[in-house]
N, C-alpha and C. Protein backbone atom coordinates (compact mmCIF):
# COMPACT_ATOMS: atom_id res chain seq x y z
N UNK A 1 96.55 81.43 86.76
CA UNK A 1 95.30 82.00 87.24
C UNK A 1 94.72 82.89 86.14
N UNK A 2 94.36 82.15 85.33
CA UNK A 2 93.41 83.07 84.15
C UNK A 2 92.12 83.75 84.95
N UNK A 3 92.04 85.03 84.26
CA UNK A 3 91.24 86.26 84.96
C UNK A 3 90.10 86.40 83.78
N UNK A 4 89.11 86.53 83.97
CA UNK A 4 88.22 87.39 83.18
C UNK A 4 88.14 88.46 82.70
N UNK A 5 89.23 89.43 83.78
CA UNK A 5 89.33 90.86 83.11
C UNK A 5 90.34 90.83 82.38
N UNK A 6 91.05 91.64 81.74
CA UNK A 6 92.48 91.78 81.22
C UNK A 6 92.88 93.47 81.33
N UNK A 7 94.29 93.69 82.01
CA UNK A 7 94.48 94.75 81.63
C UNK A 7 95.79 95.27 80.40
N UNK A 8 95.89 95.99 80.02
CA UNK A 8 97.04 96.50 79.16
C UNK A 8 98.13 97.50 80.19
N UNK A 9 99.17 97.36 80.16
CA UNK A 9 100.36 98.09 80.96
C UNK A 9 101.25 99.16 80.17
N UNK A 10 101.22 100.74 80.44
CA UNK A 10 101.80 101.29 79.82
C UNK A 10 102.59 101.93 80.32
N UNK A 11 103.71 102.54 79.91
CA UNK A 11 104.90 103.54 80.71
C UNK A 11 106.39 103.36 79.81
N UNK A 12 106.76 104.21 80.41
CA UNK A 12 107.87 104.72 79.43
C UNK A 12 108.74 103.32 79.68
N UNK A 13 109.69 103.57 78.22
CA UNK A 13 111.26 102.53 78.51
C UNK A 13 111.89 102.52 79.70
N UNK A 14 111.85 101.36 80.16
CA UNK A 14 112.85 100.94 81.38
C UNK A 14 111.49 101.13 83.02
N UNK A 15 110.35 101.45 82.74
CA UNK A 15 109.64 101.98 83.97
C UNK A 15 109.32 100.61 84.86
N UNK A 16 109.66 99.32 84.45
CA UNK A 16 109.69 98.27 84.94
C UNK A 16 107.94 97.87 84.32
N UNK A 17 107.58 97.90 83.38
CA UNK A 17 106.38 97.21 82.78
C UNK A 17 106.44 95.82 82.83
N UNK A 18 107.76 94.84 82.42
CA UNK A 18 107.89 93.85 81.99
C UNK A 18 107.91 92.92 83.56
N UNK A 19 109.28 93.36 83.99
CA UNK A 19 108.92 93.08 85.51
C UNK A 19 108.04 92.77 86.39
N UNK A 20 107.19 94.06 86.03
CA UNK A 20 106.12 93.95 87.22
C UNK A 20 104.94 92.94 86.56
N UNK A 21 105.38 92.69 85.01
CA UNK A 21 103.94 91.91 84.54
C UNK A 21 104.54 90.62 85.21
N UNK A 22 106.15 89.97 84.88
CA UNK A 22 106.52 88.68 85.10
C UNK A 22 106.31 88.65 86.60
N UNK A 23 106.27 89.60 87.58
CA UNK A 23 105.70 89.25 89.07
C UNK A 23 104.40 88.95 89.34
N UNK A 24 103.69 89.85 88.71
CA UNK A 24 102.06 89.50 88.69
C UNK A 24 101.89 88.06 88.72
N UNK A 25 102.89 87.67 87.39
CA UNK A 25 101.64 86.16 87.11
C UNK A 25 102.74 85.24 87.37
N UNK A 26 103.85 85.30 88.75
CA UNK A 26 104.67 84.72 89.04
C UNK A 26 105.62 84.25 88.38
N UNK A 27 106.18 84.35 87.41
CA UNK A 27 107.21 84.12 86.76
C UNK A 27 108.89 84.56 87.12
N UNK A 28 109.14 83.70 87.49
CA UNK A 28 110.79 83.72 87.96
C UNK A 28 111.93 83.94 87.10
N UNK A 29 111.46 83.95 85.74
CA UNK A 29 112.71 84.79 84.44
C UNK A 29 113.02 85.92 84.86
N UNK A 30 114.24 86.40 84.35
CA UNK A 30 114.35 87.48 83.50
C UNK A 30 113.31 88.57 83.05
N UNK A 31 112.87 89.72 82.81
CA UNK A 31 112.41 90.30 82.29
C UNK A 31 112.74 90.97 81.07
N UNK A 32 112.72 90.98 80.04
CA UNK A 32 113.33 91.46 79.07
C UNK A 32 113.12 92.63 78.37
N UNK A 33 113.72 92.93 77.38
CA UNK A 33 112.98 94.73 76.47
C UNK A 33 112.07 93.59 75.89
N UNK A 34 110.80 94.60 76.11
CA UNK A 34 109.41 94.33 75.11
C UNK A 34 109.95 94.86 73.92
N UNK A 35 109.94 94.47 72.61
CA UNK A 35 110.02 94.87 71.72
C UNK A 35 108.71 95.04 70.54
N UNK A 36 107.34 94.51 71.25
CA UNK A 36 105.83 94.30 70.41
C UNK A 36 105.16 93.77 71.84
N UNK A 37 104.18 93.83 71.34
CA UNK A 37 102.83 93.73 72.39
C UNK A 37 103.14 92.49 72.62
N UNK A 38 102.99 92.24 74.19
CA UNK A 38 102.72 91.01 74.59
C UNK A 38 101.61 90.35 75.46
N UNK A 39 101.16 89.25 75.12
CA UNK A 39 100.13 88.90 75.72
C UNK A 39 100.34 87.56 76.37
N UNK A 40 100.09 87.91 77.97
CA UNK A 40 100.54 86.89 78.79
C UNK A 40 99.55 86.89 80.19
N UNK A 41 98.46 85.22 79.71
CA UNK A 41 97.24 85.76 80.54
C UNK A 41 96.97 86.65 80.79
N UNK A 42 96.53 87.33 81.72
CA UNK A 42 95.80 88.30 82.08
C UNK A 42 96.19 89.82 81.63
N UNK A 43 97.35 89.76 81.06
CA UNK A 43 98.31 90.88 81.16
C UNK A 43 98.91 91.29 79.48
N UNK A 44 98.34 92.42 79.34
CA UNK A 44 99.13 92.88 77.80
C UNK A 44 100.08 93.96 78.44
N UNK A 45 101.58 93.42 78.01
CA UNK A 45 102.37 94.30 78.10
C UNK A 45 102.92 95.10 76.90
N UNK A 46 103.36 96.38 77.03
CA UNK A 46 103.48 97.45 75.87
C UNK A 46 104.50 97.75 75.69
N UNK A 47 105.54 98.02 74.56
CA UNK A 47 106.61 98.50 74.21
C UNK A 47 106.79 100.03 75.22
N UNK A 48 107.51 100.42 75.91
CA UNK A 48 107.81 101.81 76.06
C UNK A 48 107.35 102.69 75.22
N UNK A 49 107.90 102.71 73.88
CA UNK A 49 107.82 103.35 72.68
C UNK A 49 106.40 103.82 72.43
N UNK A 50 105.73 102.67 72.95
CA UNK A 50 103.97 103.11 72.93
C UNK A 50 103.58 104.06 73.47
N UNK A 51 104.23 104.73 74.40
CA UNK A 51 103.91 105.97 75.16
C UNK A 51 104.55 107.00 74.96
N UNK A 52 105.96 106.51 74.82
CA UNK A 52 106.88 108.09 74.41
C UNK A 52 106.66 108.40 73.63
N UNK A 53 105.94 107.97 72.24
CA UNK A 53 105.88 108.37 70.88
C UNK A 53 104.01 108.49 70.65
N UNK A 54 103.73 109.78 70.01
CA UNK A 54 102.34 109.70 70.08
C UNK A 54 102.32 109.33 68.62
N UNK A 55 102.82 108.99 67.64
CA UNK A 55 102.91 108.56 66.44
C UNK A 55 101.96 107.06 66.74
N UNK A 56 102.49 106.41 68.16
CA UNK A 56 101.84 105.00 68.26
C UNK A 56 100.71 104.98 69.28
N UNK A 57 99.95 105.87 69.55
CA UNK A 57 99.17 106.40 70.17
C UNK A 57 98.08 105.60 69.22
N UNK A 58 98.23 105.31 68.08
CA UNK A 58 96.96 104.46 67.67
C UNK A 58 96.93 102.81 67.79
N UNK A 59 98.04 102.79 68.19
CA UNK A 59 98.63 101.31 68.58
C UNK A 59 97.72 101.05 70.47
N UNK A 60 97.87 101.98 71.16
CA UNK A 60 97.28 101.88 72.18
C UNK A 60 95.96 102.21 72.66
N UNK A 61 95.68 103.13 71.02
CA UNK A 61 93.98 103.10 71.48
C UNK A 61 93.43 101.31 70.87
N UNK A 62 93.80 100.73 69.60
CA UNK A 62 93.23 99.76 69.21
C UNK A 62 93.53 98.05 70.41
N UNK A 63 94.83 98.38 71.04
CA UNK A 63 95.26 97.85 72.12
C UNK A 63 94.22 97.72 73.35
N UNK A 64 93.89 98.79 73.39
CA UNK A 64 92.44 99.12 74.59
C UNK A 64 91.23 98.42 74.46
N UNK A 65 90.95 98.11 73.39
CA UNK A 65 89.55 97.90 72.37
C UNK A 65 89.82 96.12 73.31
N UNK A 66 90.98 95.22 73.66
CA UNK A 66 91.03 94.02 74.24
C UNK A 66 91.15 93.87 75.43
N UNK A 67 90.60 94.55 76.20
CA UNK A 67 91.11 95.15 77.38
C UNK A 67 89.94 95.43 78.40
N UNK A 68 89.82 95.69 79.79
CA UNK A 68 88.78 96.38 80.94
C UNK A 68 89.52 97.23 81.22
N UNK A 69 91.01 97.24 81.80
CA UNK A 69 91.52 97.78 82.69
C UNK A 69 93.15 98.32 81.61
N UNK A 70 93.58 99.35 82.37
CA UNK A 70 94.66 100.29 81.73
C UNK A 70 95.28 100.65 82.92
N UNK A 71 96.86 99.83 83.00
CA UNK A 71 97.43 100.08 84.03
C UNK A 71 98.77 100.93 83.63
N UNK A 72 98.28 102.38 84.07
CA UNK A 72 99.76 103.75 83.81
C UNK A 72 100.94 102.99 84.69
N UNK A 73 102.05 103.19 84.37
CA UNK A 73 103.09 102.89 85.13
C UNK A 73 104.13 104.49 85.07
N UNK A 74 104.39 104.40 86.69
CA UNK A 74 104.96 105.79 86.92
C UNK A 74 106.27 105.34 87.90
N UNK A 75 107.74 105.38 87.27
CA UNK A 75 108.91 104.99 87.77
C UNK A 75 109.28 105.42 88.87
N UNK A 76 109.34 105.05 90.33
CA UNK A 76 109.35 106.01 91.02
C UNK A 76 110.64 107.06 91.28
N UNK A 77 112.00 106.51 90.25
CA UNK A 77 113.13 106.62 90.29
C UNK A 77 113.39 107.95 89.17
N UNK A 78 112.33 108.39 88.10
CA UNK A 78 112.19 109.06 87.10
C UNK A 78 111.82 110.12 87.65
N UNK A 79 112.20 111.89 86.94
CA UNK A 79 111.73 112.90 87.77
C UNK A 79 110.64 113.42 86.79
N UNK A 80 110.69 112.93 85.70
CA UNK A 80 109.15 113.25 84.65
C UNK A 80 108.29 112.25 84.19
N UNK A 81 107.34 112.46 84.04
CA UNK A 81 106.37 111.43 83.51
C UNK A 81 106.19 111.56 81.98
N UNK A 82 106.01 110.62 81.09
CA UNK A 82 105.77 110.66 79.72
C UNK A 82 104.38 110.82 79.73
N UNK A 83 103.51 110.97 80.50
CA UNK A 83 101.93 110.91 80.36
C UNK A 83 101.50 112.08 80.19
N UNK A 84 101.26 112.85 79.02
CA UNK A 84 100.29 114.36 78.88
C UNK A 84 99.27 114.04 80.21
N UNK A 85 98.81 115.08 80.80
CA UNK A 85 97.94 115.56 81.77
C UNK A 85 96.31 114.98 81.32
N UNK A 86 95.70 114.23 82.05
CA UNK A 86 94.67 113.73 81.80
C UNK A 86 94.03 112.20 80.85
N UNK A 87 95.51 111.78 80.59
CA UNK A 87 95.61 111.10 79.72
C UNK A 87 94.63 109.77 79.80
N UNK A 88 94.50 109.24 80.80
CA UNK A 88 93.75 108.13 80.88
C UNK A 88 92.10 108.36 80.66
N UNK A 89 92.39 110.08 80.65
CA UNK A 89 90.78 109.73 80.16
C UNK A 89 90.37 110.08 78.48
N UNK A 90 91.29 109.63 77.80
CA UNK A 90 91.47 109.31 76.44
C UNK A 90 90.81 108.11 76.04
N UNK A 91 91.47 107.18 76.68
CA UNK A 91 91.29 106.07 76.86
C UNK A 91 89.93 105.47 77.90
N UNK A 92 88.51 104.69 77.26
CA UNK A 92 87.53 104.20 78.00
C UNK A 92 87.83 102.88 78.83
N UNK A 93 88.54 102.61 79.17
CA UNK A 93 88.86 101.44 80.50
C UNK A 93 88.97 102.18 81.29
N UNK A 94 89.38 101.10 82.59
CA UNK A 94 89.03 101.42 84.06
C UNK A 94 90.93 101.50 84.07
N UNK A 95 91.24 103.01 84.87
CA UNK A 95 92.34 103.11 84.56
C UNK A 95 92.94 102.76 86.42
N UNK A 96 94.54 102.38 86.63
CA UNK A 96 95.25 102.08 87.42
C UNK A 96 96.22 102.57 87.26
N UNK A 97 96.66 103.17 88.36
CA UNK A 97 97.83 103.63 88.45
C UNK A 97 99.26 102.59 89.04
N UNK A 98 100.42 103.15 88.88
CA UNK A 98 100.98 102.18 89.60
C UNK A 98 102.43 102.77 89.62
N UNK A 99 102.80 102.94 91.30
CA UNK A 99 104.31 103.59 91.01
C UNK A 99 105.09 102.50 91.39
N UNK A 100 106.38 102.05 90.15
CA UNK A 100 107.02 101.17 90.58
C UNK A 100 108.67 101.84 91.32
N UNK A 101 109.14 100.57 91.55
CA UNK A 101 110.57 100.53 92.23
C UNK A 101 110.92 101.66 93.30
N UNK A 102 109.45 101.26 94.18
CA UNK A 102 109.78 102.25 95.48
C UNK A 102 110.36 101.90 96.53
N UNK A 103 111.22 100.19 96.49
CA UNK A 103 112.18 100.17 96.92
C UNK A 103 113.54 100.56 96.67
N UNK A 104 113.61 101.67 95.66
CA UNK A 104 114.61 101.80 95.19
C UNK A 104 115.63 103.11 96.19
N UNK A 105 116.62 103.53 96.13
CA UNK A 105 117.44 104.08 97.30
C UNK A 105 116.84 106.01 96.68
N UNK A 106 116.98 105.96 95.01
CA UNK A 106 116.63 107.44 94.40
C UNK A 106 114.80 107.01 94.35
N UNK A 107 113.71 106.68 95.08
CA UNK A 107 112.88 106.40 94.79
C UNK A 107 112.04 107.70 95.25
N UNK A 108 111.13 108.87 94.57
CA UNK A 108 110.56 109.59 95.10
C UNK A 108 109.14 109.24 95.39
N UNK A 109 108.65 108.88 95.83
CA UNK A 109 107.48 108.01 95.61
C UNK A 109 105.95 108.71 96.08
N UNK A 110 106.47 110.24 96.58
CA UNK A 110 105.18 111.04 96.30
C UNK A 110 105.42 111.73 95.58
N UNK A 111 106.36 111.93 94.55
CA UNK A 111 106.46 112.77 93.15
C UNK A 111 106.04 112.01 92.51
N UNK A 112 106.65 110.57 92.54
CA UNK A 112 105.85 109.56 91.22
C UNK A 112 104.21 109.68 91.60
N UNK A 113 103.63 109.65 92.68
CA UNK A 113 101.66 109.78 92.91
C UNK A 113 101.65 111.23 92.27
N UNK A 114 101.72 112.24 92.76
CA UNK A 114 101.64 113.49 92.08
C UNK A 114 101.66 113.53 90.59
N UNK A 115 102.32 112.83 89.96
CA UNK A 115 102.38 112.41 88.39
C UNK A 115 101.56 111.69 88.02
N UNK A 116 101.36 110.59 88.93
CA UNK A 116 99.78 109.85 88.81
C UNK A 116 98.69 110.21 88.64
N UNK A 117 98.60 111.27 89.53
CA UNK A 117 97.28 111.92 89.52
C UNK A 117 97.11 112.80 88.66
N UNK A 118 98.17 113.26 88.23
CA UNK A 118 97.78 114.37 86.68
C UNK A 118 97.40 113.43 85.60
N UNK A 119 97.94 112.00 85.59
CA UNK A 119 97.25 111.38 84.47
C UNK A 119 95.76 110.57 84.88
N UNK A 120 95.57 110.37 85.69
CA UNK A 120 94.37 109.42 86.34
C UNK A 120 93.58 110.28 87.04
N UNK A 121 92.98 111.22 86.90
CA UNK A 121 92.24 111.83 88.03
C UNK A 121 91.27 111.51 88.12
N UNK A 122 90.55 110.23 88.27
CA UNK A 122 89.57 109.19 89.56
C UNK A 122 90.51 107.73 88.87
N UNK A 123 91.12 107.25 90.31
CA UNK A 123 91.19 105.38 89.99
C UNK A 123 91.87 105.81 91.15
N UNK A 124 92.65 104.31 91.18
CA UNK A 124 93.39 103.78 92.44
C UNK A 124 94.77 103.97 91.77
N UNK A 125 95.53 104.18 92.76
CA UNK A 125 97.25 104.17 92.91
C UNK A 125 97.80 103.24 93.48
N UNK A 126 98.73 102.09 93.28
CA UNK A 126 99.24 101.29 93.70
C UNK A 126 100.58 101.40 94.01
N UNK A 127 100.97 101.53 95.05
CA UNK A 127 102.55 101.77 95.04
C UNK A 127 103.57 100.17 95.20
N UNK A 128 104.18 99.94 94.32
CA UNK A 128 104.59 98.30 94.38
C UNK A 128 106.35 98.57 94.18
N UNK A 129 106.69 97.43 94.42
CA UNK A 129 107.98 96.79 94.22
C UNK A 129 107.55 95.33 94.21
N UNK A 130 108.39 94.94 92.21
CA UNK A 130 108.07 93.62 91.97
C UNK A 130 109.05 93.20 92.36
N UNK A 131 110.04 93.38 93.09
CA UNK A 131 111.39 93.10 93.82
C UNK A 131 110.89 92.02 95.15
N UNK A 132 110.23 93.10 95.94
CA UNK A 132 109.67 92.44 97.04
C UNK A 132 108.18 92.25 96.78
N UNK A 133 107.38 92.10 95.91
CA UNK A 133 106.18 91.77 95.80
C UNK A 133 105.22 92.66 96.59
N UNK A 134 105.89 93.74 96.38
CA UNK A 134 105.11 94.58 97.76
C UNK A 134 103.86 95.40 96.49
N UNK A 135 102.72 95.25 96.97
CA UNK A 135 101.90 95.96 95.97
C UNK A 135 101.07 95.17 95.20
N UNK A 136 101.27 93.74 94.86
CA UNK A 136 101.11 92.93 93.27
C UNK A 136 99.51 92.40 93.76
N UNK A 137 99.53 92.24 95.06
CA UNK A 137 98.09 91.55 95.90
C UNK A 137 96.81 92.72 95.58
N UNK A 138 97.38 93.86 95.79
CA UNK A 138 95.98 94.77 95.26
C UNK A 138 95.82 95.25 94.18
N UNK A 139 97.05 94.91 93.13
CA UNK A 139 97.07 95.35 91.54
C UNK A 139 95.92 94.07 91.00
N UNK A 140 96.47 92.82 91.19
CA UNK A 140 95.40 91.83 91.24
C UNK A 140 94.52 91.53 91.64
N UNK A 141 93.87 92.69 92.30
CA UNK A 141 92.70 92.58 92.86
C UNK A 141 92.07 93.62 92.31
N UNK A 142 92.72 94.75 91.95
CA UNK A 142 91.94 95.85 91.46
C UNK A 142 91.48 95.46 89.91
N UNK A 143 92.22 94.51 89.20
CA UNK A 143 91.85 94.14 87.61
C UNK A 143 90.55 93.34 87.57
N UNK A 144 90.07 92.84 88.84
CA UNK A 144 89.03 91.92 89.13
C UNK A 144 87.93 92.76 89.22
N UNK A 145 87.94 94.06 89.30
CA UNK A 145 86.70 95.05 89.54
C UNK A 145 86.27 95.59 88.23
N UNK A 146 85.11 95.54 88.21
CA UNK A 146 84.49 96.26 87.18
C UNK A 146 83.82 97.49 87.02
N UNK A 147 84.05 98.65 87.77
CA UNK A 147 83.88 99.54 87.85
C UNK A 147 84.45 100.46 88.76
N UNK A 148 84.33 101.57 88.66
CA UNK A 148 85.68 102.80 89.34
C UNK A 148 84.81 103.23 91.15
N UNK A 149 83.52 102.73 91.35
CA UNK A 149 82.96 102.46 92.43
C UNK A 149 83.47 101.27 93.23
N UNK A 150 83.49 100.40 92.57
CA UNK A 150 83.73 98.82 93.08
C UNK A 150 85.66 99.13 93.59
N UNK A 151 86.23 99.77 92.75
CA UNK A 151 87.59 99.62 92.90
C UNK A 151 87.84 100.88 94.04
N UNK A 152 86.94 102.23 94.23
CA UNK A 152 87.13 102.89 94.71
C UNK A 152 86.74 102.11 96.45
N UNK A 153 85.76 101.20 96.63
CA UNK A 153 85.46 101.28 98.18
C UNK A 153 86.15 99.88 98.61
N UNK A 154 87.22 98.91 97.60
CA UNK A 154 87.95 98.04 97.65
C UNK A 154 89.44 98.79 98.53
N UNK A 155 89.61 99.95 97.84
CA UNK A 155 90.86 100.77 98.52
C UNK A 155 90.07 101.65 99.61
N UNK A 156 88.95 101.72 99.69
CA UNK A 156 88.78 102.68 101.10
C UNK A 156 88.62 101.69 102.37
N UNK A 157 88.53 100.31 101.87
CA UNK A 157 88.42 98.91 103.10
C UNK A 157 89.85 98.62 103.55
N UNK A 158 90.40 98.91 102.66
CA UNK A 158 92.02 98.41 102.72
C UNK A 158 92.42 99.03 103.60
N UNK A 159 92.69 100.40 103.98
CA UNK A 159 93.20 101.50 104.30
C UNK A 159 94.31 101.59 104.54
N UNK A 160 95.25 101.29 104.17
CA UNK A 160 96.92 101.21 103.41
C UNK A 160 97.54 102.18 103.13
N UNK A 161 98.94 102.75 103.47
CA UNK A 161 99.34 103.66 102.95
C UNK A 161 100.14 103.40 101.66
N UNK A 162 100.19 102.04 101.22
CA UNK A 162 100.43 101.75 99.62
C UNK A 162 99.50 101.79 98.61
N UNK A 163 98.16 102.17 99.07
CA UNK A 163 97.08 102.24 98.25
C UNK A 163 96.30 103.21 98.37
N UNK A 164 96.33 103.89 97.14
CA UNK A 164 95.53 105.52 97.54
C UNK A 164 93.97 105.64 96.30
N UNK A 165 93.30 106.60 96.51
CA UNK A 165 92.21 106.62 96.14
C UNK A 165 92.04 107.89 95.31
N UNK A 166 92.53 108.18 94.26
CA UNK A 166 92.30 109.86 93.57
C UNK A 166 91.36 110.01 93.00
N UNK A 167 90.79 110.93 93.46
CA UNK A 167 89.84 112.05 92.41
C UNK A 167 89.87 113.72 92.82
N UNK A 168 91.25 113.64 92.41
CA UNK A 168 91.49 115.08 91.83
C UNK A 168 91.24 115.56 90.37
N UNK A 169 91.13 116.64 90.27
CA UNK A 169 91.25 117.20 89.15
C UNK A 169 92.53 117.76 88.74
N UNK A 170 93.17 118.22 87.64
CA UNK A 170 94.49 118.83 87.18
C UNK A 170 94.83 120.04 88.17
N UNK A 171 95.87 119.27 88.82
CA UNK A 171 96.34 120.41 89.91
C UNK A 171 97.86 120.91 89.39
């Protein structure tokens, strides 16, 4: 299912980037360490390293430049986020949030949104497990929108408690 939009996926080592891209576009492998950018239809996935290290911070602005959409990934199993405060609005795409492995047993999954929202303050939050596919239907639907209006009254139709709507400011 080739898309017209494309997004880029970022988050620390191990936050399940790879995973959740091979669920997106159905793929039944393995997920492996990204070790370089990958591009797989609709979906650029990012080394970890791209985020923990601001040395490669120019790797992900020129990364952006191929791109609509910028999907943060926030572990829900992790108790810090690698994302400086405000971060997505560094970056001019339409940004997404996304807390993964909230089926997980250590999963905090309103600490991982709370972390979300310090980096995204206006987009959508997706709370998923590419385990159970729980989440992947409105991540793929939100990359289809072209603007932070269009994506904002897509999640206020939904009304889901896996799908949230932020526009906070740095709290």
């Amino acid at each position: 299912m080739t898309k017209k939009n494309r997004c880029m996926i970022l988050g620390s080592i191990g936050a399940g980037k790879s995973t959740l891209t091979k669920a997106l576009l159905g793929k039944e492998e393995r997920a492996l360490k990204t070790q370089s950018l990958t591009y797989d239809d609709w979906i650029v996935d990012t080394p970890g390293e791209y985020t923990e290290n601001p040395m490669y911070y120019k790797n992900i602005m020129a990364t952006s430049l191929e791109v609509t959409h910028v999907v943060f990934i926030q572990d829900a199993t992790k108790k810090k986020t690698i994302f400086p405060p405000g971060f997505s609005t560094g970056i001019n795409k339409l940004p997404i949030g996304v807390v993964t492995k909230a089926d997980s047993e250590k999963a905090d999954i309103n600490k991982a949104i709370e972390q979300l929202k310090r980096v995204i303050p206006k987009g959508p939050i997706v709370i998923t497990s590419a385990e159970r596919g729980t989440g992947l239907n409105f991540l793929r639907d939100l990359v289809d929108f072209n603007s932070t209006e269009e994506m904002r009254r897509y999640v206020e139709n939904e009304s889901i408690d896996t799908l949230i709507f932020n526009e906070t400011l740095y709290k």
